[in-house]
PDB file of N, CA and C in Angstrom:
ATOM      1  N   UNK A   1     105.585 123.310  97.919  1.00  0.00           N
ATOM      2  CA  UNK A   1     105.058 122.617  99.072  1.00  0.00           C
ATOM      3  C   UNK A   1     105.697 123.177 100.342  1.00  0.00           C
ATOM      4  N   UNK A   2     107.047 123.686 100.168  1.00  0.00           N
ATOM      5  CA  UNK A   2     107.992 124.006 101.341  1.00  0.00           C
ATOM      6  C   UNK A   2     107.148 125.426 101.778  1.00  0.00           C
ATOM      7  N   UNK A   3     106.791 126.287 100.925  1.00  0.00           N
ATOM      8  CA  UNK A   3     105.782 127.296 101.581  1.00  0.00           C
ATOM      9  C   UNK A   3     104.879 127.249 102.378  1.00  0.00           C
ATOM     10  N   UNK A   4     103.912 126.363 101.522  1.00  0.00           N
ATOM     11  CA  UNK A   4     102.877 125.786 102.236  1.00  0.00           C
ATOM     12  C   UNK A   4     103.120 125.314 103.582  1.00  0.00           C
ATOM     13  N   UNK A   5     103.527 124.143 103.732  1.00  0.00           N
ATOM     14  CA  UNK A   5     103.935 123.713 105.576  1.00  0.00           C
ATOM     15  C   UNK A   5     104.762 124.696 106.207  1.00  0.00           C
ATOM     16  N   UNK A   6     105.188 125.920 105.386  1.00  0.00           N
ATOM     17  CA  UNK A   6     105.902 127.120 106.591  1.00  0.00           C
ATOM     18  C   UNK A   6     104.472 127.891 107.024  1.00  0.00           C
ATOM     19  N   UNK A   7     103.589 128.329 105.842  1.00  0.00           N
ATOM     20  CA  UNK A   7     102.605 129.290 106.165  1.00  0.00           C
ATOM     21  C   UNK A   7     101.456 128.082 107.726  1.00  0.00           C
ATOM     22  N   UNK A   8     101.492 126.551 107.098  1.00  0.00           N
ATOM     23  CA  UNK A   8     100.638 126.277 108.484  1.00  0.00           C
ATOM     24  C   UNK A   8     101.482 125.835 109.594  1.00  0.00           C
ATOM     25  N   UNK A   9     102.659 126.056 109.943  1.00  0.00           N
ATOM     26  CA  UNK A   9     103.319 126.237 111.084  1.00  0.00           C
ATOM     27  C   UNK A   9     102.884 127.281 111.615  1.00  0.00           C
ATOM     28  N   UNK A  10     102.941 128.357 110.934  1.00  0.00           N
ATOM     29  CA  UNK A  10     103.095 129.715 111.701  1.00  0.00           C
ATOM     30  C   UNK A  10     101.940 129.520 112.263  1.00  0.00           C
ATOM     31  N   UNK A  11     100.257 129.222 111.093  1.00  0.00           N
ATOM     32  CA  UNK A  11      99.311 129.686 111.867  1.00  0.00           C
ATOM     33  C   UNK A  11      98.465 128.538 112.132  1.00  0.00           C
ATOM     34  N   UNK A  12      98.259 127.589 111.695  1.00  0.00           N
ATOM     35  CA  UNK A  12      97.540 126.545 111.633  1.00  0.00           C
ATOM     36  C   UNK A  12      96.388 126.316 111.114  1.00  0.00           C
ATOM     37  N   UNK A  13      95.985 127.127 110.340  1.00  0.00           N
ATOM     38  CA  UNK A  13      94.556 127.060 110.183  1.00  0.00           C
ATOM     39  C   UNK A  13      94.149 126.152 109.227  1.00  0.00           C
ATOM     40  N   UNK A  14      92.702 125.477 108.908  1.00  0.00           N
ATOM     41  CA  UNK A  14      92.620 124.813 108.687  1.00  0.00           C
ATOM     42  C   UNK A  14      92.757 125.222 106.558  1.00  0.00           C
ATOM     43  N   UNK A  15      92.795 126.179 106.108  1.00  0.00           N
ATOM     44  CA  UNK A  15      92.520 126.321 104.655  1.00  0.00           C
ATOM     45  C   UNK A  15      94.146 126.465 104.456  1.00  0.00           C
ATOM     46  N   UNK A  16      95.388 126.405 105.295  1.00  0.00           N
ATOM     47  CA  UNK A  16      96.601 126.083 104.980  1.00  0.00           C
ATOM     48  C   UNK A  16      96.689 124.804 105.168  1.00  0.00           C
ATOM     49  N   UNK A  17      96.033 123.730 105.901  1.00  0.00           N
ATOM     50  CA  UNK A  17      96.385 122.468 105.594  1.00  0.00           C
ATOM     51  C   UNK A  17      95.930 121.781 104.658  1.00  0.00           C
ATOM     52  N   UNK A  18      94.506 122.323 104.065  1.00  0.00           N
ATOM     53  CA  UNK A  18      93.998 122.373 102.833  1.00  0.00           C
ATOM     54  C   UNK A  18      95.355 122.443 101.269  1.00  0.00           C
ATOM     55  N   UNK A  19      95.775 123.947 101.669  1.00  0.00           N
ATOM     56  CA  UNK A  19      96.765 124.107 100.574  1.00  0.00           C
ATOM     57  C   UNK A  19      98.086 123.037 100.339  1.00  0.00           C
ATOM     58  N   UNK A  20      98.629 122.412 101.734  1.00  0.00           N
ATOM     59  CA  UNK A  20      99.812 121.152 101.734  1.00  0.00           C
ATOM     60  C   UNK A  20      98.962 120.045 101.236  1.00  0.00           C
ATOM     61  N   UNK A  21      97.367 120.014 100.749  1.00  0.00           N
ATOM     62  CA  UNK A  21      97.390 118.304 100.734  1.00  0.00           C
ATOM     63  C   UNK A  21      97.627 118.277  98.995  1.00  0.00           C
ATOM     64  N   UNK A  22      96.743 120.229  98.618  1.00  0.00           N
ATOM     65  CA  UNK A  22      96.967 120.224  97.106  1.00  0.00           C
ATOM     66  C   UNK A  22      98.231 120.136  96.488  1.00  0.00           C
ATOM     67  N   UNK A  23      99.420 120.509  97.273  1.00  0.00           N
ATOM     68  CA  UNK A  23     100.547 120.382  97.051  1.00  0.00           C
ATOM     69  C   UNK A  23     101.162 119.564  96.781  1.00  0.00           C
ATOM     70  N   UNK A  24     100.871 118.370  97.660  1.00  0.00           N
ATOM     71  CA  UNK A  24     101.208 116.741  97.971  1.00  0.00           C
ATOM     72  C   UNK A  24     101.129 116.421  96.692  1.00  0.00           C
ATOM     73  N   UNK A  25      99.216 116.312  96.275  1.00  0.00           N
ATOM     74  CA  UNK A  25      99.302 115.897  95.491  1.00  0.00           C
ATOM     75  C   UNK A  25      99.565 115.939  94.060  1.00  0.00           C
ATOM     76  N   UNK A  26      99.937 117.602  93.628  1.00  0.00           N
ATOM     77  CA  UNK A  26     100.696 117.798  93.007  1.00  0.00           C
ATOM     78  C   UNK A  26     102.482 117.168  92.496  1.00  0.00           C
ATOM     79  N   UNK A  27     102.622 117.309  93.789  1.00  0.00           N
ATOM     80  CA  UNK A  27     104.037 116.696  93.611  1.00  0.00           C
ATOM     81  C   UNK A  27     103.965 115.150  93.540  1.00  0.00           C
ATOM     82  N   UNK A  28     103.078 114.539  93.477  1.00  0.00           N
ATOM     83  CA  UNK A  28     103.495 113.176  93.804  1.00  0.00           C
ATOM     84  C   UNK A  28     102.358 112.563  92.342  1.00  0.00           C
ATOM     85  N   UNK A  29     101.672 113.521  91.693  1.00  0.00           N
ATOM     86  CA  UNK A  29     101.102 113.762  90.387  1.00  0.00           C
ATOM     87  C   UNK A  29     102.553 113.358  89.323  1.00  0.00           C
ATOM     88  N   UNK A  30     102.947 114.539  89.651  1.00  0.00           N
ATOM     89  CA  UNK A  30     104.242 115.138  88.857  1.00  0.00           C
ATOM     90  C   UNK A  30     105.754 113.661  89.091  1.00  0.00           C
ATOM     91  N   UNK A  31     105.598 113.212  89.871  1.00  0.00           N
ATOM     92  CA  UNK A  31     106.342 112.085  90.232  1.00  0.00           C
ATOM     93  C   UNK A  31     106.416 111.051  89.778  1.00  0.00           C
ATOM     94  N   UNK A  32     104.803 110.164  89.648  1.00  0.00           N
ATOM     95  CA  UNK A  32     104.273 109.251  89.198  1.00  0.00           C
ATOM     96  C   UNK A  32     104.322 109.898  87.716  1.00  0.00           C
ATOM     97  N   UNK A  33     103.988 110.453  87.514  1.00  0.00           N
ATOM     98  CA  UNK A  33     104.328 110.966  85.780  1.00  0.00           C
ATOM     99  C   UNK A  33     105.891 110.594  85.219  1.00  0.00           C
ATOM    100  N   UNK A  34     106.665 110.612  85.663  1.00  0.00           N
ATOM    101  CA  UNK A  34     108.409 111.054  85.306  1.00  0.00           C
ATOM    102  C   UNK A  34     108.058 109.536  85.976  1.00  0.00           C
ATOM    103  N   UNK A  35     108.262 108.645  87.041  1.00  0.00           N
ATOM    104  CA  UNK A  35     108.137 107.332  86.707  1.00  0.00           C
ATOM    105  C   UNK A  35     107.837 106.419  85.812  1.00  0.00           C
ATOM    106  N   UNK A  36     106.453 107.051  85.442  1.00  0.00           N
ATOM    107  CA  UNK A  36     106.081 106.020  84.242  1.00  0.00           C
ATOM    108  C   UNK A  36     106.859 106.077  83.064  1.00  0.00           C
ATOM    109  N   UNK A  37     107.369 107.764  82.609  1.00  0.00           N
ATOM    110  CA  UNK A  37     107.515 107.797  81.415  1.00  0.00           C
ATOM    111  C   UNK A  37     109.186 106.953  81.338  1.00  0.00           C
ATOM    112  N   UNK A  38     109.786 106.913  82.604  1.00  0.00           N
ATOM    113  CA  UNK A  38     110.658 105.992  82.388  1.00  0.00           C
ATOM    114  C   UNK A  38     110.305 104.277  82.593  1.00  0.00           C
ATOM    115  N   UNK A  39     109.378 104.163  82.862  1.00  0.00           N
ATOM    116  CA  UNK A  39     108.919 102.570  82.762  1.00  0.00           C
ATOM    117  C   UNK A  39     109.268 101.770  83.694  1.00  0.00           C
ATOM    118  N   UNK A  40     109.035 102.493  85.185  1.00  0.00           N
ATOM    119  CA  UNK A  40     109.334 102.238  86.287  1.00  0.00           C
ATOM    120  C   UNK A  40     107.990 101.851  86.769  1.00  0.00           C
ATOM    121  N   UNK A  41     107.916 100.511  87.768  1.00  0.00           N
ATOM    122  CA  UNK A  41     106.015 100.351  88.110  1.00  0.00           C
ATOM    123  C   UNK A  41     106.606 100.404  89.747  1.00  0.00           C
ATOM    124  N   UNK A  42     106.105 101.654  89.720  1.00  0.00           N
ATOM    125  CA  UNK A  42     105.667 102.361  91.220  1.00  0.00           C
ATOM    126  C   UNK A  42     105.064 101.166  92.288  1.00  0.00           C
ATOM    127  N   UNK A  43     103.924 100.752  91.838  1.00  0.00           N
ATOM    128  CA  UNK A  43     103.456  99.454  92.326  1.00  0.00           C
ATOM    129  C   UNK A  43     104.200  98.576  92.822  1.00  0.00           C
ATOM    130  N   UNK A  44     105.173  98.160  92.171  1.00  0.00           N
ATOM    131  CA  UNK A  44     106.243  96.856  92.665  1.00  0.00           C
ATOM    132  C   UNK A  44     106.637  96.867  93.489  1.00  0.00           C
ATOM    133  N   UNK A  45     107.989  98.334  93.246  1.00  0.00           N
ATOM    134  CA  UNK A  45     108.520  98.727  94.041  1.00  0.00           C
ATOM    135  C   UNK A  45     108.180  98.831  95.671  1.00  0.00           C
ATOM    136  N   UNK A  46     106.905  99.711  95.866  1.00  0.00           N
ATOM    137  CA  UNK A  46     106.026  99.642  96.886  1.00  0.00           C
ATOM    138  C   UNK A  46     105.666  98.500  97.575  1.00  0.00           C
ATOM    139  N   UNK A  47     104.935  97.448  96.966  1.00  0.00           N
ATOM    140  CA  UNK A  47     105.231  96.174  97.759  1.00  0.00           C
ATOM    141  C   UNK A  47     106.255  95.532  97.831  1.00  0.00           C
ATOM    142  N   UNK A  48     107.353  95.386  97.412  1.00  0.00           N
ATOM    143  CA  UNK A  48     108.431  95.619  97.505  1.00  0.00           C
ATOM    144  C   UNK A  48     108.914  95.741  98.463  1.00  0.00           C
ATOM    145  N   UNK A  49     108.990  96.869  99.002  1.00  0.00           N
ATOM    146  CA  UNK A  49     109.744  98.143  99.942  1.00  0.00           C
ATOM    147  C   UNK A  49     108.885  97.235 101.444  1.00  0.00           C
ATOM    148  N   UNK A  50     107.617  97.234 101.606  1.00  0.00           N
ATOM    149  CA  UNK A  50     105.934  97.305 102.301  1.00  0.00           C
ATOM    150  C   UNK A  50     105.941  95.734 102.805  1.00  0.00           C
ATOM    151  N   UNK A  51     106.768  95.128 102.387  1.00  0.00           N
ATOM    152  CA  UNK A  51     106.120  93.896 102.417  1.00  0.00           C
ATOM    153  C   UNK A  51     105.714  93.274 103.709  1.00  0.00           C
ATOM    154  N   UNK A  52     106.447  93.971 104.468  1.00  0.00           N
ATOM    155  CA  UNK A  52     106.243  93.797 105.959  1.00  0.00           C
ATOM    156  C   UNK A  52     106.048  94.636 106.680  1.00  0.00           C
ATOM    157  N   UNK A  53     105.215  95.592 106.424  1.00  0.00           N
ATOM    158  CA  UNK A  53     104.521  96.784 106.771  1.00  0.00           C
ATOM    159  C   UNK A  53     106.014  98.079 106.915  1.00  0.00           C
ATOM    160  N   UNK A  54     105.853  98.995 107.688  1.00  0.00           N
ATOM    161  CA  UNK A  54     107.028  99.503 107.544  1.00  0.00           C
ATOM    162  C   UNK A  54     108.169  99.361 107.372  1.00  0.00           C
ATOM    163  N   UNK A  55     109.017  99.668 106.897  1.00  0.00           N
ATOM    164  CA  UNK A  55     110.242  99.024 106.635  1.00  0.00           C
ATOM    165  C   UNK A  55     111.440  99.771 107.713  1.00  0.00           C
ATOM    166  N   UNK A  56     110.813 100.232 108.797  1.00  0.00           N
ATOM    167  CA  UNK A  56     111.347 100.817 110.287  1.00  0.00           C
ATOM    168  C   UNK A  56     111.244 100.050 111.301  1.00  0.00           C
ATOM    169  N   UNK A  57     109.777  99.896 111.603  1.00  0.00           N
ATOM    170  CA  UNK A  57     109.059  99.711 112.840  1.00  0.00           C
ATOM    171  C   UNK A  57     108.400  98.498 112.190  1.00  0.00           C
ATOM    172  N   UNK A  58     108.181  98.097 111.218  1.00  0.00           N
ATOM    173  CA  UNK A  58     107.583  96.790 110.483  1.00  0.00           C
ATOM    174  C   UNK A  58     106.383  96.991 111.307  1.00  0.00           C
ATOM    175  N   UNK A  59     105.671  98.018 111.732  1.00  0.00           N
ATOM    176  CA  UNK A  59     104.202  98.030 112.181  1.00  0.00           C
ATOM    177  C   UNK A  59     102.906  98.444 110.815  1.00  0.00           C
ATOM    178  N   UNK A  60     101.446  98.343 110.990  1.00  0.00           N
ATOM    179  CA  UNK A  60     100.992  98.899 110.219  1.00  0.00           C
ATOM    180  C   UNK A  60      99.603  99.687 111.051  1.00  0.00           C
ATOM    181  N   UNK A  61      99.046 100.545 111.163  1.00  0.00           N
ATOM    182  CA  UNK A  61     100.167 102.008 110.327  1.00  0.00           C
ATOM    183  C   UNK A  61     101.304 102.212 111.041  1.00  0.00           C
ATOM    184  N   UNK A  62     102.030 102.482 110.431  1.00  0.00           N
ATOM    185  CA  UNK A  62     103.767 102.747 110.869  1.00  0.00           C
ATOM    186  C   UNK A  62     103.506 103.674 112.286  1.00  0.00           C
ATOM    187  N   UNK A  63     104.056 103.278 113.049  1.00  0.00           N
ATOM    188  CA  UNK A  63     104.289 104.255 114.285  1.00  0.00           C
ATOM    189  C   UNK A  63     105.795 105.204 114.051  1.00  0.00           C
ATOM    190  N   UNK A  64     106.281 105.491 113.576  1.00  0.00           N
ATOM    191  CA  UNK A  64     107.525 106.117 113.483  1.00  0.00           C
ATOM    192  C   UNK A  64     107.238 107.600 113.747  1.00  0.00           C
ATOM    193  N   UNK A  65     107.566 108.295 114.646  1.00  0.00           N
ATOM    194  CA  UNK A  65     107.383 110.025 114.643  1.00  0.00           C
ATOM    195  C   UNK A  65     108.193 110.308 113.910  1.00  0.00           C
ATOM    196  N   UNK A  66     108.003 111.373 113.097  1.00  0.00           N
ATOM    197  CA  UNK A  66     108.621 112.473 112.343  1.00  0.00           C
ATOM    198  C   UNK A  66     109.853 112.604 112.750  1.00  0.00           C
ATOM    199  N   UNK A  67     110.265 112.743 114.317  1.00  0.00           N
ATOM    200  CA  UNK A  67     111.774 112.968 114.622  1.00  0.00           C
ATOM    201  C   UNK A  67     112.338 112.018 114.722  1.00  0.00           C
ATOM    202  N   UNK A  68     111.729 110.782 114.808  1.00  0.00           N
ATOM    203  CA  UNK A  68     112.751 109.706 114.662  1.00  0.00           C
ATOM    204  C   UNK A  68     113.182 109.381 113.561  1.00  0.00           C
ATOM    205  N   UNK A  69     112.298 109.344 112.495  1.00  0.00           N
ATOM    206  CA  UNK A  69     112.568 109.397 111.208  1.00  0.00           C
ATOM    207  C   UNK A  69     113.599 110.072 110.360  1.00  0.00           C
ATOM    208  N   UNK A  70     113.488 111.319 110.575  1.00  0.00           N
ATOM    209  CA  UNK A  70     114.540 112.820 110.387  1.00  0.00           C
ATOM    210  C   UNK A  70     115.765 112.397 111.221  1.00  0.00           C
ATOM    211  N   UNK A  71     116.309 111.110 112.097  1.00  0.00           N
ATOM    212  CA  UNK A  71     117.512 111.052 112.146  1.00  0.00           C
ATOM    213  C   UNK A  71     117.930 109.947 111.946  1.00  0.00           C
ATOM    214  N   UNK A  72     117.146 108.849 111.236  1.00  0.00           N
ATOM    215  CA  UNK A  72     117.967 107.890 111.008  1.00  0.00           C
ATOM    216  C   UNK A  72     118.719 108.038 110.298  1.00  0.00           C
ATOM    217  N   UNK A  73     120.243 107.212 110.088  1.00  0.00           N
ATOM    218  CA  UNK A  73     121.060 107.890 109.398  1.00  0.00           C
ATOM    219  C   UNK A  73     121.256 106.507 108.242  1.00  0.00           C
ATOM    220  N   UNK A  74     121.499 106.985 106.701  1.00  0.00           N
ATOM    221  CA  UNK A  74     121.672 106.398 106.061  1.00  0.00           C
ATOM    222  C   UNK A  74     122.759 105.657 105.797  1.00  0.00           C
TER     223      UNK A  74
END
């Protein structure tokens, strides 16, 4: 995936943002897989986490930019 969002930085075009969504969902395929097989419900968790819309900005859809995000500190 880390390729992918370098190749549409550089250029932007639209069949590289194409390639990050196949990626996404690859990885998040591959994720939800290794969850289940440990018997974890993704679902819960999520509302869970959601319950009050972001768990930042408690907005929905989340307003949080990317750089604010990238420095909150844990």
């Amino acid at each position: 995936m880390g390729e992918a969002i370098h190749n549409y930085l550089g250029e932007h075009k639209p069949e590289q943002f194409e390639q990050i969504s196949l990626e996404m969902a690859d990885y998040l395929s591959c994720t939800f897989g290794v969850a289940n097989s440990a018997h974890f419900d993704v679902a819960t968790e999520l509302a869970t986490t959601f319950t009050n819309n972001c768990h930042v900005c408690h907005k929905a859809p989340c307003e949080c930019g990317f750089s604010f995000v990238a420095n909150i500190k844990t």
